[in-house]
PDB file of N, CA and C in Angstrom:
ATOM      1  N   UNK A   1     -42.202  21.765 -14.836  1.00  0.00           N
ATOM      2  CA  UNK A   1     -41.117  21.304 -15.682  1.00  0.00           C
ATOM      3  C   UNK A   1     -41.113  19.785 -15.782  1.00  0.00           C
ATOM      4  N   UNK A   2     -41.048  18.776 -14.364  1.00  0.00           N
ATOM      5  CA  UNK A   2     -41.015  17.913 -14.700  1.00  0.00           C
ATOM      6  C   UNK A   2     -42.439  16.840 -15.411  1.00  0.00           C
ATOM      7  N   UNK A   3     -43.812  17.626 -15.197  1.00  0.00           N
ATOM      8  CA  UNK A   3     -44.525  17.657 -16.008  1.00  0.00           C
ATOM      9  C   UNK A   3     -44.186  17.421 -17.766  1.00  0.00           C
ATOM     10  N   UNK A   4     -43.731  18.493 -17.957  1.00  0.00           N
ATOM     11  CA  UNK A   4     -43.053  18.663 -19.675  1.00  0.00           C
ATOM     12  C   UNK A   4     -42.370  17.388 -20.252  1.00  0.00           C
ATOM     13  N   UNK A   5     -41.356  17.277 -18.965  1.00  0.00           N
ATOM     14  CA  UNK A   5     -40.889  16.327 -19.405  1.00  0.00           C
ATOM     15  C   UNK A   5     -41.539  14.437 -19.430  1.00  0.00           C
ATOM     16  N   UNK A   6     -42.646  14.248 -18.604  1.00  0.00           N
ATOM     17  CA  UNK A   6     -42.874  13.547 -18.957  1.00  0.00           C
ATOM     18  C   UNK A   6     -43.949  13.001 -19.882  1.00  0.00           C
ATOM     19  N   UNK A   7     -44.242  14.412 -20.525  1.00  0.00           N
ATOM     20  CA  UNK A   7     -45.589  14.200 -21.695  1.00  0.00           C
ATOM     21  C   UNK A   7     -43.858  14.378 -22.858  1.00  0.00           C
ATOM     22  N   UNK A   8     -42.738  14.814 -22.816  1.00  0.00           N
ATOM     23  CA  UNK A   8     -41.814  14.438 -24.088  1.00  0.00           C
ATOM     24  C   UNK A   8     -41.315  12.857 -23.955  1.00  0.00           C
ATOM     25  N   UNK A   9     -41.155  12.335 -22.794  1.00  0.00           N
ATOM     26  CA  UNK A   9     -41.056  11.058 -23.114  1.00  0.00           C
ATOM     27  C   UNK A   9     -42.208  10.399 -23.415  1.00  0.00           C
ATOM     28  N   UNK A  10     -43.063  10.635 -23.114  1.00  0.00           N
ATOM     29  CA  UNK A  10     -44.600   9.732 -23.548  1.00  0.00           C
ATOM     30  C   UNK A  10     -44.680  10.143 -25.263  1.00  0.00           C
ATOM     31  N   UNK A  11     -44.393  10.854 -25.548  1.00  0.00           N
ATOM     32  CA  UNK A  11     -44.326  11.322 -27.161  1.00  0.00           C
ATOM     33  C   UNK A  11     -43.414  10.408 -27.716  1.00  0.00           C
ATOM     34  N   UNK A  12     -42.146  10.854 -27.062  1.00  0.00           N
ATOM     35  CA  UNK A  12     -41.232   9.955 -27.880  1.00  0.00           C
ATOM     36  C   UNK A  12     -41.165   8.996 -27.627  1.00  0.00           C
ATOM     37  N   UNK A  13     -42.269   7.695 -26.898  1.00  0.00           N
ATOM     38  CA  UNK A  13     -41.904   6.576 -26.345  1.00  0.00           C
ATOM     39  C   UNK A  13     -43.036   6.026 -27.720  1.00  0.00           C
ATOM     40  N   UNK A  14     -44.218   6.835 -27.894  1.00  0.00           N
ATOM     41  CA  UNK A  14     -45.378   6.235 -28.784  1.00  0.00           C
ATOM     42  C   UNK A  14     -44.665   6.747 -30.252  1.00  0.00           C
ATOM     43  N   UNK A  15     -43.991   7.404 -30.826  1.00  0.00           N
ATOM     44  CA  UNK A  15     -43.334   7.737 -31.958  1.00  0.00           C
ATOM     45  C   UNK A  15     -42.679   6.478 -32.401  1.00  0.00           C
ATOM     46  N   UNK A  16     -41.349   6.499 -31.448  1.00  0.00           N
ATOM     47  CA  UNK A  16     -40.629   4.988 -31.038  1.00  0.00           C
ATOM     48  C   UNK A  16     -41.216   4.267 -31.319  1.00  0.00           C
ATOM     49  N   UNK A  17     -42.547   3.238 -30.481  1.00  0.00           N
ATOM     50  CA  UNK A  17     -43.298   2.305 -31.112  1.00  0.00           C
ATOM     51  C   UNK A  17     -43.400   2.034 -32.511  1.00  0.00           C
ATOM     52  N   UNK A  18     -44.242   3.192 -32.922  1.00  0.00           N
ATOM     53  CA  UNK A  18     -44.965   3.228 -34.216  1.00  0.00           C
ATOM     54  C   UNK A  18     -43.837   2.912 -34.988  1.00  0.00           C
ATOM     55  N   UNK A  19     -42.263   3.637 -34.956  1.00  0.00           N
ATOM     56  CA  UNK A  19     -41.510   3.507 -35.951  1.00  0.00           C
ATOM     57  C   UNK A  19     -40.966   1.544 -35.812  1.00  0.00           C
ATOM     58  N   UNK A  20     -40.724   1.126 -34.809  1.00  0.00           N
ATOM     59  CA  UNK A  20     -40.311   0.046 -34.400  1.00  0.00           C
ATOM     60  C   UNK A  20     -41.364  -1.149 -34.732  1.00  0.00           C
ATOM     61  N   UNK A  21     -42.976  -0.857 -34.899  1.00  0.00           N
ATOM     62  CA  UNK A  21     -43.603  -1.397 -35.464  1.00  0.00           C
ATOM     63  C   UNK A  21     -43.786  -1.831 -36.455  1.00  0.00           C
ATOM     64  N   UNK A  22     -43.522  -0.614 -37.613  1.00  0.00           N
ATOM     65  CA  UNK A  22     -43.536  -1.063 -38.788  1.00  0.00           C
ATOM     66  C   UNK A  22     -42.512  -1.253 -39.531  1.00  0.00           C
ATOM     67  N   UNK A  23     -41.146  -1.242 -38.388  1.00  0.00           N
ATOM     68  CA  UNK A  23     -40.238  -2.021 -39.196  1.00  0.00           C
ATOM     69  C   UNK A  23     -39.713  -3.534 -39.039  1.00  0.00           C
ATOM     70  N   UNK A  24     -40.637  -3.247 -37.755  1.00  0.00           N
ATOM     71  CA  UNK A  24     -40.757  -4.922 -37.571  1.00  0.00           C
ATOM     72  C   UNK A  24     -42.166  -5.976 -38.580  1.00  0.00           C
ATOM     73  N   UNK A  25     -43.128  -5.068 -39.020  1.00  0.00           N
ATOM     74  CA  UNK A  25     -44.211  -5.446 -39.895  1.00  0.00           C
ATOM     75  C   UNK A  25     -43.536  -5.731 -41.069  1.00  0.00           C
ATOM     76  N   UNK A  26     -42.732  -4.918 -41.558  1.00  0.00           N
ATOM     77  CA  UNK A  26     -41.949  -4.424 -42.639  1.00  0.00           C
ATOM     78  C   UNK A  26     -41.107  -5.867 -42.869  1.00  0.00           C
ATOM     79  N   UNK A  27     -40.116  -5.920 -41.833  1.00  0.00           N
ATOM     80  CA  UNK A  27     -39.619  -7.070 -42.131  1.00  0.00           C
ATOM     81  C   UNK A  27     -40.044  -8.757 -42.008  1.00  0.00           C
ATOM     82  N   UNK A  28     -41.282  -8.625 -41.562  1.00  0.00           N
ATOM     83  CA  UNK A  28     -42.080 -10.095 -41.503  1.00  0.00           C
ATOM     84  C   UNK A  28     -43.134 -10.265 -42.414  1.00  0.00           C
ATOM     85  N   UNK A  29     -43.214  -9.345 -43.182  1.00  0.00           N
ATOM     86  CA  UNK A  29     -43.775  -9.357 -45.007  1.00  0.00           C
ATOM     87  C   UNK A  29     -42.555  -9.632 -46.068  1.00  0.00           C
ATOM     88  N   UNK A  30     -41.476  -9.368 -45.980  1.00  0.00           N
ATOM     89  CA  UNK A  30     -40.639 -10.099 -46.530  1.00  0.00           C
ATOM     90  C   UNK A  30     -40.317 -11.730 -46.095  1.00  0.00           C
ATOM     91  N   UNK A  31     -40.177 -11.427 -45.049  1.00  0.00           N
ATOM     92  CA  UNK A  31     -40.102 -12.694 -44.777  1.00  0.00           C
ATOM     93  C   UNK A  31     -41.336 -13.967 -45.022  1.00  0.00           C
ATOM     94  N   UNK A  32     -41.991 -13.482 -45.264  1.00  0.00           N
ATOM     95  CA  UNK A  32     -43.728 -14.053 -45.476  1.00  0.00           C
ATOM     96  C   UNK A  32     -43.610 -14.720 -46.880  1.00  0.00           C
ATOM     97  N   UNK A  33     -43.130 -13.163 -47.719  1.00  0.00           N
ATOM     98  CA  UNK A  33     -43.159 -12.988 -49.065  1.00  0.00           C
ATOM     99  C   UNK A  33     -42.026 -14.751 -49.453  1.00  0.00           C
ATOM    100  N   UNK A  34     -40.590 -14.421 -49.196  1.00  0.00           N
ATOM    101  CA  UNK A  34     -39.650 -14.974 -49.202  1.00  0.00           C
ATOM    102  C   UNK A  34     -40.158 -16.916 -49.490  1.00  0.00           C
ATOM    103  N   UNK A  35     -40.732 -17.082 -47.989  1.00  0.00           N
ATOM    104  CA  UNK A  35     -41.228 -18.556 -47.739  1.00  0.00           C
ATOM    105  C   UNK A  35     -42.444 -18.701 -49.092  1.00  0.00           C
ATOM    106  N   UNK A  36     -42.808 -17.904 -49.127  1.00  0.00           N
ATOM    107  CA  UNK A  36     -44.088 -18.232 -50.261  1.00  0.00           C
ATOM    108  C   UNK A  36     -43.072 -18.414 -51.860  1.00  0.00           C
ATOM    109  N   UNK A  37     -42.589 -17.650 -51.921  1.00  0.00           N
ATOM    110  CA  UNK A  37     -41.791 -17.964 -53.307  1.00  0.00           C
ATOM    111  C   UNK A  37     -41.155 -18.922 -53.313  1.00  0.00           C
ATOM    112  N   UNK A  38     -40.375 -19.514 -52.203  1.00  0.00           N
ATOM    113  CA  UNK A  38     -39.906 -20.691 -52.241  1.00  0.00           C
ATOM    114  C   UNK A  38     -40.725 -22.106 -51.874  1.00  0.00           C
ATOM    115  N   UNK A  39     -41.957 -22.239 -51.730  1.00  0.00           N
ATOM    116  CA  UNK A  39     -42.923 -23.021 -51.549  1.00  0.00           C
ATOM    117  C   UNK A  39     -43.622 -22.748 -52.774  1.00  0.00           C
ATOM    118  N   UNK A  40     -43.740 -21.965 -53.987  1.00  0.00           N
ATOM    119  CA  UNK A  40     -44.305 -21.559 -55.389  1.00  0.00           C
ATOM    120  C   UNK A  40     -43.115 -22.464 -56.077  1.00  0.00           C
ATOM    121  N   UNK A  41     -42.094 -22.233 -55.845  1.00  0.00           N
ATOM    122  CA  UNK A  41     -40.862 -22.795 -56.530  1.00  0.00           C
ATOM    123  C   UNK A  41     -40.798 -24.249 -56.502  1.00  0.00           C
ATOM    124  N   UNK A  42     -41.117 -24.747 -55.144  1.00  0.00           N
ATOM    125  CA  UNK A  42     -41.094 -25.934 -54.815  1.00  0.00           C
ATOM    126  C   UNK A  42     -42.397 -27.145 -55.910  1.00  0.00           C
ATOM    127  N   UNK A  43     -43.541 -26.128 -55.158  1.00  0.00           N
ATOM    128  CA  UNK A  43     -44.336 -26.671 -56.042  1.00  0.00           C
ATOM    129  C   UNK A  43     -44.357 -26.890 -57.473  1.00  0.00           C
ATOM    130  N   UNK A  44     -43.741 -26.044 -58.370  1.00  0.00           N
ATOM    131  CA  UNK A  44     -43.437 -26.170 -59.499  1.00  0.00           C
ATOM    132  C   UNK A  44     -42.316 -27.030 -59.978  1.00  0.00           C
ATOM    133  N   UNK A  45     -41.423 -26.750 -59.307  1.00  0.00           N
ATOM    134  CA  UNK A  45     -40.654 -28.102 -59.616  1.00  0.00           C
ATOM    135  C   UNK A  45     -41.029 -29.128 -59.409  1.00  0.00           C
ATOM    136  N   UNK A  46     -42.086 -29.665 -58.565  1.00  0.00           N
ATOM    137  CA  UNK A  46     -42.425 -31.145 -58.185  1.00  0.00           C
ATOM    138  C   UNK A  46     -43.462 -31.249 -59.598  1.00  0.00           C
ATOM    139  N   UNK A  47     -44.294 -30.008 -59.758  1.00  0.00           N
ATOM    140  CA  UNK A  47     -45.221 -30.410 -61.505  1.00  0.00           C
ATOM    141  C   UNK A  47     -44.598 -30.377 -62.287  1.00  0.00           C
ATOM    142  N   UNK A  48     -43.551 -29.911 -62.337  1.00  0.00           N
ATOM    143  CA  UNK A  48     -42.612 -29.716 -63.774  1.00  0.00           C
ATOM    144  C   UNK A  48     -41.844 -31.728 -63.795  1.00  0.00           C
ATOM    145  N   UNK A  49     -41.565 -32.308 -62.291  1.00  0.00           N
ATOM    146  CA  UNK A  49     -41.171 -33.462 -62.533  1.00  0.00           C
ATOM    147  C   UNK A  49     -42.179 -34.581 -62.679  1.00  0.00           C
ATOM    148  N   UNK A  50     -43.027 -34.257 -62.470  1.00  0.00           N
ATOM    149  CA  UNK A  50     -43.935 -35.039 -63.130  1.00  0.00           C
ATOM    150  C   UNK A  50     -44.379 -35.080 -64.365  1.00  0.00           C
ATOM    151  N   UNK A  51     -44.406 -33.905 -64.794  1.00  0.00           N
ATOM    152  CA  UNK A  51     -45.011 -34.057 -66.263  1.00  0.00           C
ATOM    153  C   UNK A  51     -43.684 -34.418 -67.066  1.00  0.00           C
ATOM    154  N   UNK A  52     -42.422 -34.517 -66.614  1.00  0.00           N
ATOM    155  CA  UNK A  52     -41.386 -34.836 -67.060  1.00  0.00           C
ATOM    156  C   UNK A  52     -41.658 -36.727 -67.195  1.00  0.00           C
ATOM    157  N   UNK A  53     -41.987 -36.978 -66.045  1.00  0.00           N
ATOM    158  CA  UNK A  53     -42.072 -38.371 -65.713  1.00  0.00           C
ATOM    159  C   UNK A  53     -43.237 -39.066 -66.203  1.00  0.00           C
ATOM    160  N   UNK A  54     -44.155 -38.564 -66.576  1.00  0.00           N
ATOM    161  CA  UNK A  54     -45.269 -38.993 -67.243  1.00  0.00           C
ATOM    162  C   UNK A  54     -44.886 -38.734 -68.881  1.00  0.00           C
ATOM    163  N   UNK A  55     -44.276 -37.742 -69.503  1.00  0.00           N
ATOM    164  CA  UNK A  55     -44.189 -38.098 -70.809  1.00  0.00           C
ATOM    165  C   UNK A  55     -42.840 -39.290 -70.991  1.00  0.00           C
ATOM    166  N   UNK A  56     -42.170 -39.416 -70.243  1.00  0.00           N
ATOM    167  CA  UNK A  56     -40.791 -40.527 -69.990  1.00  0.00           C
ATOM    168  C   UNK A  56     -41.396 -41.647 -70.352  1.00  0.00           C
ATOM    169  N   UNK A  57     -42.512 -42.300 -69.242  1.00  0.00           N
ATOM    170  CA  UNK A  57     -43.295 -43.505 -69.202  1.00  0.00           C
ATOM    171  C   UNK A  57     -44.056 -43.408 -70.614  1.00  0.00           C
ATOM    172  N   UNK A  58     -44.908 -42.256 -70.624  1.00  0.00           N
ATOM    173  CA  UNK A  58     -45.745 -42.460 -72.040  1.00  0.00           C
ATOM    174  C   UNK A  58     -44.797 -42.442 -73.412  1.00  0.00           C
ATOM    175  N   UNK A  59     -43.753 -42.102 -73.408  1.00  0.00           N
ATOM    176  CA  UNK A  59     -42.699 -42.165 -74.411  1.00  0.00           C
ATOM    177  C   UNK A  59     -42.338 -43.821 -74.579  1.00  0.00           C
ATOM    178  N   UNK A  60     -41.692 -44.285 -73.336  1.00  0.00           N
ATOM    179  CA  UNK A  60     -41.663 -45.704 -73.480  1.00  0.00           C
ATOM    180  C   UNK A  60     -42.489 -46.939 -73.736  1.00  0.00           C
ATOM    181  N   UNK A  61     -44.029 -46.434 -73.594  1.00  0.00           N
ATOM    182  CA  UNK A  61     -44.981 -47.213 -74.251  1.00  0.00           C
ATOM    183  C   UNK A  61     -45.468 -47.083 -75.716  1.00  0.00           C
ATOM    184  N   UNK A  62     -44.923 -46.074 -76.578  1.00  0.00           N
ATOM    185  CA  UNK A  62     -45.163 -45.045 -77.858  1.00  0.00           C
ATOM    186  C   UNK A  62     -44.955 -46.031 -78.911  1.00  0.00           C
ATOM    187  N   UNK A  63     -44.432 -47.398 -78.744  1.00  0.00           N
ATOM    188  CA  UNK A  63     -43.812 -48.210 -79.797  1.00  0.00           C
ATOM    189  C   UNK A  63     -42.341 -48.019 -80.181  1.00  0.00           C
ATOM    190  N   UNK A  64     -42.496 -48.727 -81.447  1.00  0.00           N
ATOM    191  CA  UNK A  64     -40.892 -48.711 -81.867  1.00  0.00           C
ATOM    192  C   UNK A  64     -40.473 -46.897 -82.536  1.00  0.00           C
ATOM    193  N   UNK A  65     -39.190 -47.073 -81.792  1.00  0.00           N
ATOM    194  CA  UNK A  65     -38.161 -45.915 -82.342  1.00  0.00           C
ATOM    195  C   UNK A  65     -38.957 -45.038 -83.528  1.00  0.00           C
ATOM    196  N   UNK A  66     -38.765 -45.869 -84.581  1.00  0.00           N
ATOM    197  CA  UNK A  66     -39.011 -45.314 -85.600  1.00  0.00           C
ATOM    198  C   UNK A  66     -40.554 -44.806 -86.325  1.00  0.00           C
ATOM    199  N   UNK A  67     -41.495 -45.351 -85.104  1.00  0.00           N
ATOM    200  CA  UNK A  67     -42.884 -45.158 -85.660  1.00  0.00           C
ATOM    201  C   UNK A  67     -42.771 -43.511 -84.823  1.00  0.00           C
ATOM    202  N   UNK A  68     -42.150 -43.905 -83.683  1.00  0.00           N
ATOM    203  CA  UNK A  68     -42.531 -42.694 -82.717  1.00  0.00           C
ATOM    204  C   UNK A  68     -42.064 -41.491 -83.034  1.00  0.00           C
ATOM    205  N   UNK A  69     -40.718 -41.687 -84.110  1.00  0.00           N
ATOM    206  CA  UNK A  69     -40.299 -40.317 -84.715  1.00  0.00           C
ATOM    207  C   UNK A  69     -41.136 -39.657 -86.267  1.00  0.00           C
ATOM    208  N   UNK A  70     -41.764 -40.856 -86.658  1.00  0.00           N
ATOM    209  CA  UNK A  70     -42.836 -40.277 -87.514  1.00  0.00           C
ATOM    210  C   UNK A  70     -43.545 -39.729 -86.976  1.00  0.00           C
ATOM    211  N   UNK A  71     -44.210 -39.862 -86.203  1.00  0.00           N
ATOM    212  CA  UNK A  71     -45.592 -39.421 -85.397  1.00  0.00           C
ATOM    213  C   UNK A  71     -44.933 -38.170 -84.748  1.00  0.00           C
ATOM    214  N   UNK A  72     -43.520 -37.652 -84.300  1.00  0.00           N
ATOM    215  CA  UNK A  72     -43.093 -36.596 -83.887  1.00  0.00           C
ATOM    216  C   UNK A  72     -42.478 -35.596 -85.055  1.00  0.00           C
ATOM    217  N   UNK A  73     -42.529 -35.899 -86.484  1.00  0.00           N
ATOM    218  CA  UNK A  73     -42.081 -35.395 -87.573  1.00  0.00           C
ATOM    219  C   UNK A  73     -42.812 -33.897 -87.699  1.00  0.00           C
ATOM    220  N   UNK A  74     -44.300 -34.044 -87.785  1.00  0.00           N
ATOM    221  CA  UNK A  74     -45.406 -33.119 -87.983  1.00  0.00           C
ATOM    222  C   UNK A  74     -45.082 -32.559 -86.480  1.00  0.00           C
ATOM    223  N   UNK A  75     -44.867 -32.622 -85.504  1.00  0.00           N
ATOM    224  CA  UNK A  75     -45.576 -32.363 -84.093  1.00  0.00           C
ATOM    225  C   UNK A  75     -44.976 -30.963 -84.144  1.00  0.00           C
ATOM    226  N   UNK A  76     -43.821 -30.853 -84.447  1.00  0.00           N
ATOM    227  CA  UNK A  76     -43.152 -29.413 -84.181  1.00  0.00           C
ATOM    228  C   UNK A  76     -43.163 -28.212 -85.075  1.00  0.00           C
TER     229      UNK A  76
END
């Protein structure tokens, strides 16, 4: 008997694991996932402010007002 019983706890101790494993896997792929989207995000906002900041500067070297809105007449 007490045989039995300790091949049912050895069952339910490696069941246990396995389930406790992959919900601990489970939740450190989200969490993985999570940091990566917000480091995708990051990065894009820092290219999105640059190319903001580079047409700013190249805008302000474009000449006068009024040549630069000719030259933007056709553009759109």
């Amino acid at each position: 008997m007490a045989e039995i019983l300790i091949w049912l706890v050895a069952a339910l101790g490696t069941v246990g694991g396995v389930v406790l494993g992959r919900l601990l896997g489970r939740a450190e792929g989200k969490r993985t996932g999570r940091e990566e989207a917000h480091l995708n995000a990051q990065r894009d906002q820092t290219e999105r402010m640059d190319a903001g900041r580079k047409a700013v500067r190249d805008g302000r070297d474009a000449g006068a007002p009024a040549d630069r809105l000719r030259d933007n007449d056709n553009a759109w």
